[in-house]
C-alpha atoms as a PDB file:
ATOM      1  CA  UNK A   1      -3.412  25.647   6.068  1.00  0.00           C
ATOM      2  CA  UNK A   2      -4.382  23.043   8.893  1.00  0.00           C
ATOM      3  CA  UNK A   3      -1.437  21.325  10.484  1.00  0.00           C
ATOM      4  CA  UNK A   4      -1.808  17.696  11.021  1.00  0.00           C
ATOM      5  CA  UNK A   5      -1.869  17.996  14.699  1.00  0.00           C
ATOM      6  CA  UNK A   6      -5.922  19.900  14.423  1.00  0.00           C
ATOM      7  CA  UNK A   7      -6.844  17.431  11.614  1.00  0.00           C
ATOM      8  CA  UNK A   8     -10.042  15.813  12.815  1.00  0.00           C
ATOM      9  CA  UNK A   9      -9.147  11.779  11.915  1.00  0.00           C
ATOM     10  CA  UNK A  10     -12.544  10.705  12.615  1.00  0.00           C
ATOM     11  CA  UNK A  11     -13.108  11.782   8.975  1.00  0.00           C
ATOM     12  CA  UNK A  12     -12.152  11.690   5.681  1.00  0.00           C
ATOM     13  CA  UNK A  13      -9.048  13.696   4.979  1.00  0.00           C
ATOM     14  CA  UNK A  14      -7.380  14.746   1.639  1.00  0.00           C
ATOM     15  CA  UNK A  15      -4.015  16.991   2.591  1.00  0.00           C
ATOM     16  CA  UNK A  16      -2.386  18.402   0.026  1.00  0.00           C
ATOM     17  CA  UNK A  17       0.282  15.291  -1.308  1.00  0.00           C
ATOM     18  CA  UNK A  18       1.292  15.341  -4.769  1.00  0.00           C
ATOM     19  CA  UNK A  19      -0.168  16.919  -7.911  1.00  0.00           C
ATOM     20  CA  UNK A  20      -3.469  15.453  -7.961  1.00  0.00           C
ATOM     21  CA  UNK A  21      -6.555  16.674  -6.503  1.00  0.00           C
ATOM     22  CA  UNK A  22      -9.326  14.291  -7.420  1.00  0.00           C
ATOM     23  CA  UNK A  23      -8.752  11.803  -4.796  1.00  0.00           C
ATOM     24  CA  UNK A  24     -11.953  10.436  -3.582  1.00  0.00           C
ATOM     25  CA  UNK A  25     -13.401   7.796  -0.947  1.00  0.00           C
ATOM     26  CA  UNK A  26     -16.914   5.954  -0.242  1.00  0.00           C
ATOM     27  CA  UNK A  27     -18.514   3.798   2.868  1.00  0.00           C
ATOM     28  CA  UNK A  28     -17.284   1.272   0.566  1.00  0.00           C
ATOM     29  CA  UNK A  29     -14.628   2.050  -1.987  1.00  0.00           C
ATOM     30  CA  UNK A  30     -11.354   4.827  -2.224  1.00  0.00           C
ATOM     31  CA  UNK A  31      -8.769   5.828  -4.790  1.00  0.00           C
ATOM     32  CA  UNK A  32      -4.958   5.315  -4.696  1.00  0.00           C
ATOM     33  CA  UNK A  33      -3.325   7.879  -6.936  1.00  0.00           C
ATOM     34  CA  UNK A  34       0.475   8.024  -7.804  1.00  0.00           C
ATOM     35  CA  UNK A  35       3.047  11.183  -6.606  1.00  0.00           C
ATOM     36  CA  UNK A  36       1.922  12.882 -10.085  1.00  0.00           C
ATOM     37  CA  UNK A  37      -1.102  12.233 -10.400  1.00  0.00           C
ATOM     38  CA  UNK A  38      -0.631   9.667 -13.540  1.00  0.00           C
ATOM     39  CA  UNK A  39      -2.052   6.981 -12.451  1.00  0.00           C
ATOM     40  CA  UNK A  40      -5.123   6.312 -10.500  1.00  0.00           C
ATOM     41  CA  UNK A  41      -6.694   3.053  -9.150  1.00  0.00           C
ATOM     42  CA  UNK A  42     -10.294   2.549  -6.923  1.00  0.00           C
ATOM     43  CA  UNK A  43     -10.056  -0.308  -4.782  1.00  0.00           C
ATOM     44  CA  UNK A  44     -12.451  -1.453  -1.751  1.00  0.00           C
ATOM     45  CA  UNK A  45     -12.423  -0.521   1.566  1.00  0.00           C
ATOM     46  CA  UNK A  46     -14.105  -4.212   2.871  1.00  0.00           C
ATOM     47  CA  UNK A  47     -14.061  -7.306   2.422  1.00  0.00           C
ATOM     48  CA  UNK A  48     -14.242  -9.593   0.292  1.00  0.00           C
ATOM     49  CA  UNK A  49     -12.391  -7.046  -1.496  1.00  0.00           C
ATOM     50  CA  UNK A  50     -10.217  -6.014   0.732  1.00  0.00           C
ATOM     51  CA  UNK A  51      -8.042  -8.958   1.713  1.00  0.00           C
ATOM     52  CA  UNK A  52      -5.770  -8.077   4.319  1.00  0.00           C
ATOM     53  CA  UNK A  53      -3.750  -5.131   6.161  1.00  0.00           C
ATOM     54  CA  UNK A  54      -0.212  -5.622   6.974  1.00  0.00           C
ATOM     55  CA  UNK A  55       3.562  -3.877   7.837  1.00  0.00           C
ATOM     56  CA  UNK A  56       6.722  -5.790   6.316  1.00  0.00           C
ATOM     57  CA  UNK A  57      10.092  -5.189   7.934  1.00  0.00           C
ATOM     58  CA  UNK A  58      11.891  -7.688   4.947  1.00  0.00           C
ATOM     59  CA  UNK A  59      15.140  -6.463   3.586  1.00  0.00           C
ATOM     60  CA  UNK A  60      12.727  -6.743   0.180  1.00  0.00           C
ATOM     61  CA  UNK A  61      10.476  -4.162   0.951  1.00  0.00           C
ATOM     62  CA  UNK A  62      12.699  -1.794   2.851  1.00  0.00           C
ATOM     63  CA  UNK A  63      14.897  -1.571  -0.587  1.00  0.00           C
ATOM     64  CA  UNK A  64      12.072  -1.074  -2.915  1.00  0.00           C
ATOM     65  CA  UNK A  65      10.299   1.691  -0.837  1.00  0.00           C
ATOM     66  CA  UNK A  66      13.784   3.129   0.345  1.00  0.00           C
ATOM     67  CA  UNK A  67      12.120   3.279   3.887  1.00  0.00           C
ATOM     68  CA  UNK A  68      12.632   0.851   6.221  1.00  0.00           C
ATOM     69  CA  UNK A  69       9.320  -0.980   5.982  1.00  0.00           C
ATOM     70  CA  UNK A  70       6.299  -0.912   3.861  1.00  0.00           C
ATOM     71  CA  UNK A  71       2.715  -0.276   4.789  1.00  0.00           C
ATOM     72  CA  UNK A  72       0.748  -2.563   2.011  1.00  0.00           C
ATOM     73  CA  UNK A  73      -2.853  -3.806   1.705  1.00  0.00           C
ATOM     74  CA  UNK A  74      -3.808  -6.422  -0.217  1.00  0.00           C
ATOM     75  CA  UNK A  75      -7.055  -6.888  -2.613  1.00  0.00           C
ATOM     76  CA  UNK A  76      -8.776  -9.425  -4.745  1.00  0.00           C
ATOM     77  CA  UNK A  77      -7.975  -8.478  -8.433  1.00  0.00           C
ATOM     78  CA  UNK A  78     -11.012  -8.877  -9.045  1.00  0.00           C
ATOM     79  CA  UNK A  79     -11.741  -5.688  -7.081  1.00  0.00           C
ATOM     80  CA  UNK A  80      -9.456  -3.390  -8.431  1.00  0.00           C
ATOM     81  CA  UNK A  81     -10.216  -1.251 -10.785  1.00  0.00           C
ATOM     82  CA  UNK A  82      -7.493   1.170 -13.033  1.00  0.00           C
ATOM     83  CA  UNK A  83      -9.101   4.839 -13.266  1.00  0.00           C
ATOM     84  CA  UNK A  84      -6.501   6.148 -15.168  1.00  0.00           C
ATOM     85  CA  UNK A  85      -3.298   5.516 -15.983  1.00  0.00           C
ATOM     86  CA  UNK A  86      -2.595   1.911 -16.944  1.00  0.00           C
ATOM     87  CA  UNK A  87      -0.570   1.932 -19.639  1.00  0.00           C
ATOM     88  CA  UNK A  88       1.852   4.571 -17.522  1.00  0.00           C
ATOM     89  CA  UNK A  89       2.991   1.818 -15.831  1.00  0.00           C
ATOM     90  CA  UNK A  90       6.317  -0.361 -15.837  1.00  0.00           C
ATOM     91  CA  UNK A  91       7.346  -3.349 -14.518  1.00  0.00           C
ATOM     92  CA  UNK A  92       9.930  -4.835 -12.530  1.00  0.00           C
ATOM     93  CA  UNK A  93      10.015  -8.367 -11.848  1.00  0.00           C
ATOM     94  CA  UNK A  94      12.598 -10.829  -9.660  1.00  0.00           C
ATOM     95  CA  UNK A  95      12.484 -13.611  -7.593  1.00  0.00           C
ATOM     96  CA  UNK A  96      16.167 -14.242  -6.433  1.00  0.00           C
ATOM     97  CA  UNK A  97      15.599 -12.568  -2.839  1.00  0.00           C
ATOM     98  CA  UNK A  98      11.638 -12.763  -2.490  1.00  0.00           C
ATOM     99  CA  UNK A  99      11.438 -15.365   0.721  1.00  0.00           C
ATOM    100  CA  UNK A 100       9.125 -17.359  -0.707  1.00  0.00           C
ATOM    101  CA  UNK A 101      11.400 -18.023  -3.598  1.00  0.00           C
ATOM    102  CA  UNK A 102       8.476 -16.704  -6.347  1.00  0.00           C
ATOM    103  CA  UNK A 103       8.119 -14.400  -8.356  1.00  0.00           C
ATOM    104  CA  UNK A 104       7.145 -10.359  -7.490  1.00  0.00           C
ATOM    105  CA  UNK A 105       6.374  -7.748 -10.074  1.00  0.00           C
ATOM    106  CA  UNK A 106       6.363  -4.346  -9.266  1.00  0.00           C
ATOM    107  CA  UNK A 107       3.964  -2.124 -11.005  1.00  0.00           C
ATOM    108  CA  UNK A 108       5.840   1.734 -10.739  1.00  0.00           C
ATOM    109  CA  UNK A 109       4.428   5.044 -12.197  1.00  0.00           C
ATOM    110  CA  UNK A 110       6.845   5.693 -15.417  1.00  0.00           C
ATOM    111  CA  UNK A 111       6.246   8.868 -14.715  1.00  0.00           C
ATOM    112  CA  UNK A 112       6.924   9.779 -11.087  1.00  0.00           C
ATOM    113  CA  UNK A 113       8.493   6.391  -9.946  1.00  0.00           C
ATOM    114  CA  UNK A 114       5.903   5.797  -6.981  1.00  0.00           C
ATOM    115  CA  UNK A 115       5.235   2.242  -6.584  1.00  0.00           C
ATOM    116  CA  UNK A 116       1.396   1.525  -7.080  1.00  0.00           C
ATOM    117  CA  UNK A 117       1.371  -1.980  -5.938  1.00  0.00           C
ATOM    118  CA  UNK A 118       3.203  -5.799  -6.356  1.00  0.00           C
ATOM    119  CA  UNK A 119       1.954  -8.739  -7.515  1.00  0.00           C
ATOM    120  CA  UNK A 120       3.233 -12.119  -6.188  1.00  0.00           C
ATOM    121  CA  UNK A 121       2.982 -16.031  -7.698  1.00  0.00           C
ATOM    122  CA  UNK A 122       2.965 -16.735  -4.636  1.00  0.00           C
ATOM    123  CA  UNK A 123      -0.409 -14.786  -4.058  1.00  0.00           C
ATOM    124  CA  UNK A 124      -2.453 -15.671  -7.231  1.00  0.00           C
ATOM    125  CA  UNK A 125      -5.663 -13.433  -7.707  1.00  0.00           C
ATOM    126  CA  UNK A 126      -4.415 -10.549  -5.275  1.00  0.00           C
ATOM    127  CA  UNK A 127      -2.539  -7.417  -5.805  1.00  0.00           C
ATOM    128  CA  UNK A 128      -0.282  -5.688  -2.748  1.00  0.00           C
ATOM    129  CA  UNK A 129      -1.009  -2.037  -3.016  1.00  0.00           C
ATOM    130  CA  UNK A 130       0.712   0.897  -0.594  1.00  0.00           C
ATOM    131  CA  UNK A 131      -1.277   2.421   2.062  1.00  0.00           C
ATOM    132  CA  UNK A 132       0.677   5.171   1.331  1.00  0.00           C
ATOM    133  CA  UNK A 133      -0.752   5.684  -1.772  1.00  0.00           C
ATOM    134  CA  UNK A 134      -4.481   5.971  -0.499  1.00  0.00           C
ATOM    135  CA  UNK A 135      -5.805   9.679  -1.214  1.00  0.00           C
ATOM    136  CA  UNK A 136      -7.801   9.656   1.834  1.00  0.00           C
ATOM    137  CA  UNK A 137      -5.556   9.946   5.200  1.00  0.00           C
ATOM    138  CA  UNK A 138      -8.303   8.816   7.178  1.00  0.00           C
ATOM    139  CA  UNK A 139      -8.276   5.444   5.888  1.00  0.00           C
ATOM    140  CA  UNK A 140      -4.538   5.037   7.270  1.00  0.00           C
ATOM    141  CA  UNK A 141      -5.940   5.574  10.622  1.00  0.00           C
ATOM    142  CA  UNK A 142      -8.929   3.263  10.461  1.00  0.00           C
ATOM    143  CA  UNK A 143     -10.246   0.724   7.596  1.00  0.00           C
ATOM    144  CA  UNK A 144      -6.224   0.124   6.160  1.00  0.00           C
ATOM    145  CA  UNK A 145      -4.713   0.658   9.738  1.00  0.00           C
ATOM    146  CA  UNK A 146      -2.079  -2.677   9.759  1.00  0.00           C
ATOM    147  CA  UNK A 147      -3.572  -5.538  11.272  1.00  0.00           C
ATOM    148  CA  UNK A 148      -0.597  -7.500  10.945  1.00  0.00           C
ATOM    149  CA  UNK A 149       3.243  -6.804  10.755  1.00  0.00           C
ATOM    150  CA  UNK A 150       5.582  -9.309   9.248  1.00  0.00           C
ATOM    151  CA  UNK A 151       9.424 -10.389   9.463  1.00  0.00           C
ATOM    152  CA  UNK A 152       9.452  -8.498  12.712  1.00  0.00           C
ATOM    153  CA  UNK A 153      13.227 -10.501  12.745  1.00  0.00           C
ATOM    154  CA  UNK A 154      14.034  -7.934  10.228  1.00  0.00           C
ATOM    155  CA  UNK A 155      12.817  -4.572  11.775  1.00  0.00           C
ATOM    156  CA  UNK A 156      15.388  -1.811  12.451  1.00  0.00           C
ATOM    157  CA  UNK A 157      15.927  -1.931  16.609  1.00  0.00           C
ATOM    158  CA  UNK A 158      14.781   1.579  16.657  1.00  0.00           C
ATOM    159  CA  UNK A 159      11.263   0.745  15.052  1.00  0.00           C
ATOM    160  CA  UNK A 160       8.389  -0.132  17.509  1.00  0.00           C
ATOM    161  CA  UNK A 161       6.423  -3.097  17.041  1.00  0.00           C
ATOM    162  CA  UNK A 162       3.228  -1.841  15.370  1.00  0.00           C
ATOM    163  CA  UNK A 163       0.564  -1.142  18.261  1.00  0.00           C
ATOM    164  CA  UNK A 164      -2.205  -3.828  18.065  1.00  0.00           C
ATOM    165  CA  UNK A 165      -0.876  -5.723  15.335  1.00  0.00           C
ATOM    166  CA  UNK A 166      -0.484  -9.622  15.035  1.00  0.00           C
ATOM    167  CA  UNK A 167       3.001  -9.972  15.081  1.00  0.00           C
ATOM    168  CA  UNK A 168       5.344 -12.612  12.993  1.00  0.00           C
ATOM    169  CA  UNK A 169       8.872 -13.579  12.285  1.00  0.00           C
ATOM    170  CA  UNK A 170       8.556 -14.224   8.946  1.00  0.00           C
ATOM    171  CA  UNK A 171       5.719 -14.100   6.285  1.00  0.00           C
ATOM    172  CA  UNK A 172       2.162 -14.547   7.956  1.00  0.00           C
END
């Protein structure tokens, strides 16, 4: 096995993460694919598809992926498409601590538990997926690389500000 250290990131890259194996990426389109394997989304890798790259530090996001940020991407419904795996998936919806005060629903695996991606009122049209999710580990490094990080106010002190990244207090 390859450690990560000799993986060549100039190219695409499929490590061994999770039970599936049919992971997949184009010049112009990639696949997202729960811990199990369940379920399995294609979304674009450009725009207009491909909305926007961004880390959130708010208190939100650090419960829900019990880390203490999340890496999302966001893309125009009309982009995404559901391989597999739809009708695995639950919801979980709230808006008492969302900061813009509307409504989030959380689409998880019912499977697994790995959260496949959110969808905002506040964001009508768009989906928030998890770059973590993305089968190929060379799109973390270049087309979903975070262009943005957000509620930088909430960031743990021992986080670095993301390298390159427009950087905001609150919600950009």
């Amino acid at each position: 096995m390859t450690s990560a250290a000799a993986v060549d990131k100039s190219k695409p890259y499929f490590p061994l993460a999770g039970l599936a194996t049919d992971g997949w990426s184009t010049e112009d389109e990639a696949t997202a694919t729960c811990f199990c394997g369940a379920v399995q989304l294609a979304f674009p890798t450009e725009p207009p598809g491909l909305v926007d790259t961004f880390i959130c530090n708010c208190t939100d996001c650090r419960k829900i992926t019990a880390s203490m940020f999340a890496s999302n991407f966001t893309v125009a419904d009309t982009h995404l498409k559901h391989l597999r795996g739809r009708d695995n998936l639950n919801t979980f919806s709230q808006s008492r601590t969302i900061a813009s005060g509307n409504n989030m629903t959380n689409y998880f695996c019912s499977t697994c538990g790995t959260l496949m991606y959110r969808v905002g009122s506040a964001f009508p049209g768009q989906s928030i997926l998890r770059i973590g999710t993305v089968d190929d580990f060379h799109l973390h490094e270049t087309k979903l690389r975070p262009t943005v990080e957000q509620f930088t106010k909430s960031r743990v002190g021992w986080l670095s500000a993301v390298d390159r990244a427009q950087q905001f207090e609150g919600m950009h």
